[in-house]
C-alpha atoms as a PDB file:
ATOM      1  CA  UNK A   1      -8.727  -3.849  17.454  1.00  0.00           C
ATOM      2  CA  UNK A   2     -10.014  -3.679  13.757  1.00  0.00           C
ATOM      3  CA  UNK A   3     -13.421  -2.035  14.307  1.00  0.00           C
ATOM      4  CA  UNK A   4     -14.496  -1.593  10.206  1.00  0.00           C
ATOM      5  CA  UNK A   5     -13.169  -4.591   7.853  1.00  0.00           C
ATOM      6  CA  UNK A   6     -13.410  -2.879   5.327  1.00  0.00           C
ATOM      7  CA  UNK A   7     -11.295   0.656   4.622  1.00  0.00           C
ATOM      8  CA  UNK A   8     -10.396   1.560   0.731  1.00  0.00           C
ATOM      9  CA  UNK A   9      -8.822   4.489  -0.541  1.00  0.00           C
ATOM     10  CA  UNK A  10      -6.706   6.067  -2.791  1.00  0.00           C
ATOM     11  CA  UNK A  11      -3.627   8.431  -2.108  1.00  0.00           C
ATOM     12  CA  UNK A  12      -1.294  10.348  -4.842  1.00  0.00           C
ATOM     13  CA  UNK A  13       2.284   9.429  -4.415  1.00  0.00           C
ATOM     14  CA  UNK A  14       5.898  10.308  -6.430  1.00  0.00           C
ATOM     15  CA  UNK A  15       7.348   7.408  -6.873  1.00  0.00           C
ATOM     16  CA  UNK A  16       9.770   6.123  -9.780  1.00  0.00           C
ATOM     17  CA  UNK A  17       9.842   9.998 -10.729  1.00  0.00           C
ATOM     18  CA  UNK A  18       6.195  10.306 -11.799  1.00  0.00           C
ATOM     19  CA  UNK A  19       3.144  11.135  -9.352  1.00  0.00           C
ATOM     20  CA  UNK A  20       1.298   8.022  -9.209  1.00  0.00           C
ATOM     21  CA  UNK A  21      -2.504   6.965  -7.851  1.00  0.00           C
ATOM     22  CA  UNK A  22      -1.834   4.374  -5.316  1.00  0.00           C
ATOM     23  CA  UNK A  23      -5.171   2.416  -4.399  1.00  0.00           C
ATOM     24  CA  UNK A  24      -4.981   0.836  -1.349  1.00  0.00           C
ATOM     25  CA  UNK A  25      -7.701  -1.647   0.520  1.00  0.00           C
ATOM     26  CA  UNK A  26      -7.907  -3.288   3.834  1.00  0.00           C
ATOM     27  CA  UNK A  27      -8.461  -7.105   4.090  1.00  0.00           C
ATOM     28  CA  UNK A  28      -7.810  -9.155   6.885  1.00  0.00           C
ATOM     29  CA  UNK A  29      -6.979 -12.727   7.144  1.00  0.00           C
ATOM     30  CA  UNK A  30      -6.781 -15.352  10.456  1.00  0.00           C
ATOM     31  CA  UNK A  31      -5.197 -12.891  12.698  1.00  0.00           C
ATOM     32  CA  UNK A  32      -3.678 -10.530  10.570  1.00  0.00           C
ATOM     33  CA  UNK A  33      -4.685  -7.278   8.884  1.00  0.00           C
ATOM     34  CA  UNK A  34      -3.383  -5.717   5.609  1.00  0.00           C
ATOM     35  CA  UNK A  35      -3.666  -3.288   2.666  1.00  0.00           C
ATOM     36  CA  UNK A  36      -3.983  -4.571  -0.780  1.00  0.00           C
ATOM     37  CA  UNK A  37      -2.395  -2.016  -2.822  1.00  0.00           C
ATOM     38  CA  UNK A  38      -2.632  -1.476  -6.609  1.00  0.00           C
ATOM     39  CA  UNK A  39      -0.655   1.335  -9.015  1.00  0.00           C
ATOM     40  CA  UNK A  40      -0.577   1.444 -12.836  1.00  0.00           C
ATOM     41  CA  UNK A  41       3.121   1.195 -14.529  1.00  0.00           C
ATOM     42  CA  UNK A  42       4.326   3.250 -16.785  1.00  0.00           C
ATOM     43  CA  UNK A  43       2.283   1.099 -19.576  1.00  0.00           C
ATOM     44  CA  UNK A  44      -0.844   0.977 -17.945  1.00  0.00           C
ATOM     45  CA  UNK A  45      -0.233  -2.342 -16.353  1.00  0.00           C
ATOM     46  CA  UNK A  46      -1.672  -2.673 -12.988  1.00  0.00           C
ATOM     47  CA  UNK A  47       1.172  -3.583 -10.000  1.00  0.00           C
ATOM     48  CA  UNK A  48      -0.386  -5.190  -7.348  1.00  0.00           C
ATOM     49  CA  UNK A  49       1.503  -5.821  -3.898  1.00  0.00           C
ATOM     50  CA  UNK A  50       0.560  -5.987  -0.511  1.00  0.00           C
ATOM     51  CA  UNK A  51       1.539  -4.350   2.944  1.00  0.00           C
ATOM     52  CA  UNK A  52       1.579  -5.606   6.378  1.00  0.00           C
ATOM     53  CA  UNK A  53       2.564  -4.318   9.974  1.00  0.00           C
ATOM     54  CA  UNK A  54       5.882  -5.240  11.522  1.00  0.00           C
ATOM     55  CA  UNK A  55       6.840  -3.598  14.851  1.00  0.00           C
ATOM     56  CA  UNK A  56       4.233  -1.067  14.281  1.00  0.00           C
ATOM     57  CA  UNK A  57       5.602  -0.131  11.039  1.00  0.00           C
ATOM     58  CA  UNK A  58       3.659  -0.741   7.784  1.00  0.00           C
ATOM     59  CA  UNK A  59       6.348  -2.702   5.296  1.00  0.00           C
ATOM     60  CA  UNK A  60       5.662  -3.970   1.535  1.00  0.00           C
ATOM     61  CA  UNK A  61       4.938  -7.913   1.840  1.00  0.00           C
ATOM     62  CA  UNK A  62       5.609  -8.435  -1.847  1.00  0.00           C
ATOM     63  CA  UNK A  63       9.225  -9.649  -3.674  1.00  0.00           C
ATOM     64  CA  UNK A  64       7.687  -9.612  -7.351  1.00  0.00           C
ATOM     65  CA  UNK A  65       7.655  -5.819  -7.995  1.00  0.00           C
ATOM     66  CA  UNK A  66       9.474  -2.639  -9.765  1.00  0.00           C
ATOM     67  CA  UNK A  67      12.501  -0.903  -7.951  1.00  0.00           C
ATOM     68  CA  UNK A  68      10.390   2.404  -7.965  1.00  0.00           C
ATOM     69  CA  UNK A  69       7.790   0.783  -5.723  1.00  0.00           C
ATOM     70  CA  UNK A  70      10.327   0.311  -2.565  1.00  0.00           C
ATOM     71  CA  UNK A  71      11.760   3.615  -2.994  1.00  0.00           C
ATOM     72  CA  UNK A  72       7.925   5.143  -1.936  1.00  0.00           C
ATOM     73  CA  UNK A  73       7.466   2.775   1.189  1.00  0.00           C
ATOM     74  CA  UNK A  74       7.468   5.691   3.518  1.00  0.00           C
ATOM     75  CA  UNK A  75       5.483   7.641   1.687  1.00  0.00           C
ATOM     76  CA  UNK A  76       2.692   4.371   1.423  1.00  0.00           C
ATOM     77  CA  UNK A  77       3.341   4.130   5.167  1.00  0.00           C
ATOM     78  CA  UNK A  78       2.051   7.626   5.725  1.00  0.00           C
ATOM     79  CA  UNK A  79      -0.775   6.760   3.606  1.00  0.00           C
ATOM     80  CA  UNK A  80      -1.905   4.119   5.812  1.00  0.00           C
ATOM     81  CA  UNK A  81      -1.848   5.858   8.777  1.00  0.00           C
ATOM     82  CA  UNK A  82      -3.172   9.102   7.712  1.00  0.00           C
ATOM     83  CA  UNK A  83      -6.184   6.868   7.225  1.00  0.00           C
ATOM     84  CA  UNK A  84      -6.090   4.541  10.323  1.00  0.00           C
ATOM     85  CA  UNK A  85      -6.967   8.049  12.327  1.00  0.00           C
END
């Protein structure tokens, strides 16, 4: 059971070759529970997906986003858990 609504952090991840600060932040909606997540591009331009459980597995919820960004979902995974603790 979600005990705190609200959980925001940020976590330093490689991803598309480059070390990259990945913001994330815990909303919840109806039933469900997920983590807003937000990274800067190579320009500076802000990429902004989401990430929900499935099967007790933390997956990226989003279709509309750069190749590099799937390559780090089990490093984002490990982000959100090393948090949940």
């Amino acid at each position: 059971m979600l005990t705190s609504p609200l959980l925001q952090f940020s976590h330093n991840i490689k991803a598309g070759g480059r070390l990259r600060e990945f913001n994330f932040l815990r909303r919840a909606k109806s039933d469900s529970v997920f983590f807003h997540v937000d990274v800067p591009d190579e320009k500076g331009n802000r990429v902004v997906f989401d990430m929900q459980e499935r099967g007790g597995a933390w997956k990226i919820a989003s279709a509309q986003i750069p190749e590099w960004v799937p390559q780090a979902e089990n490093s984002l995974e490990a982000a959100i858990k090393e948090h949940l603790v």
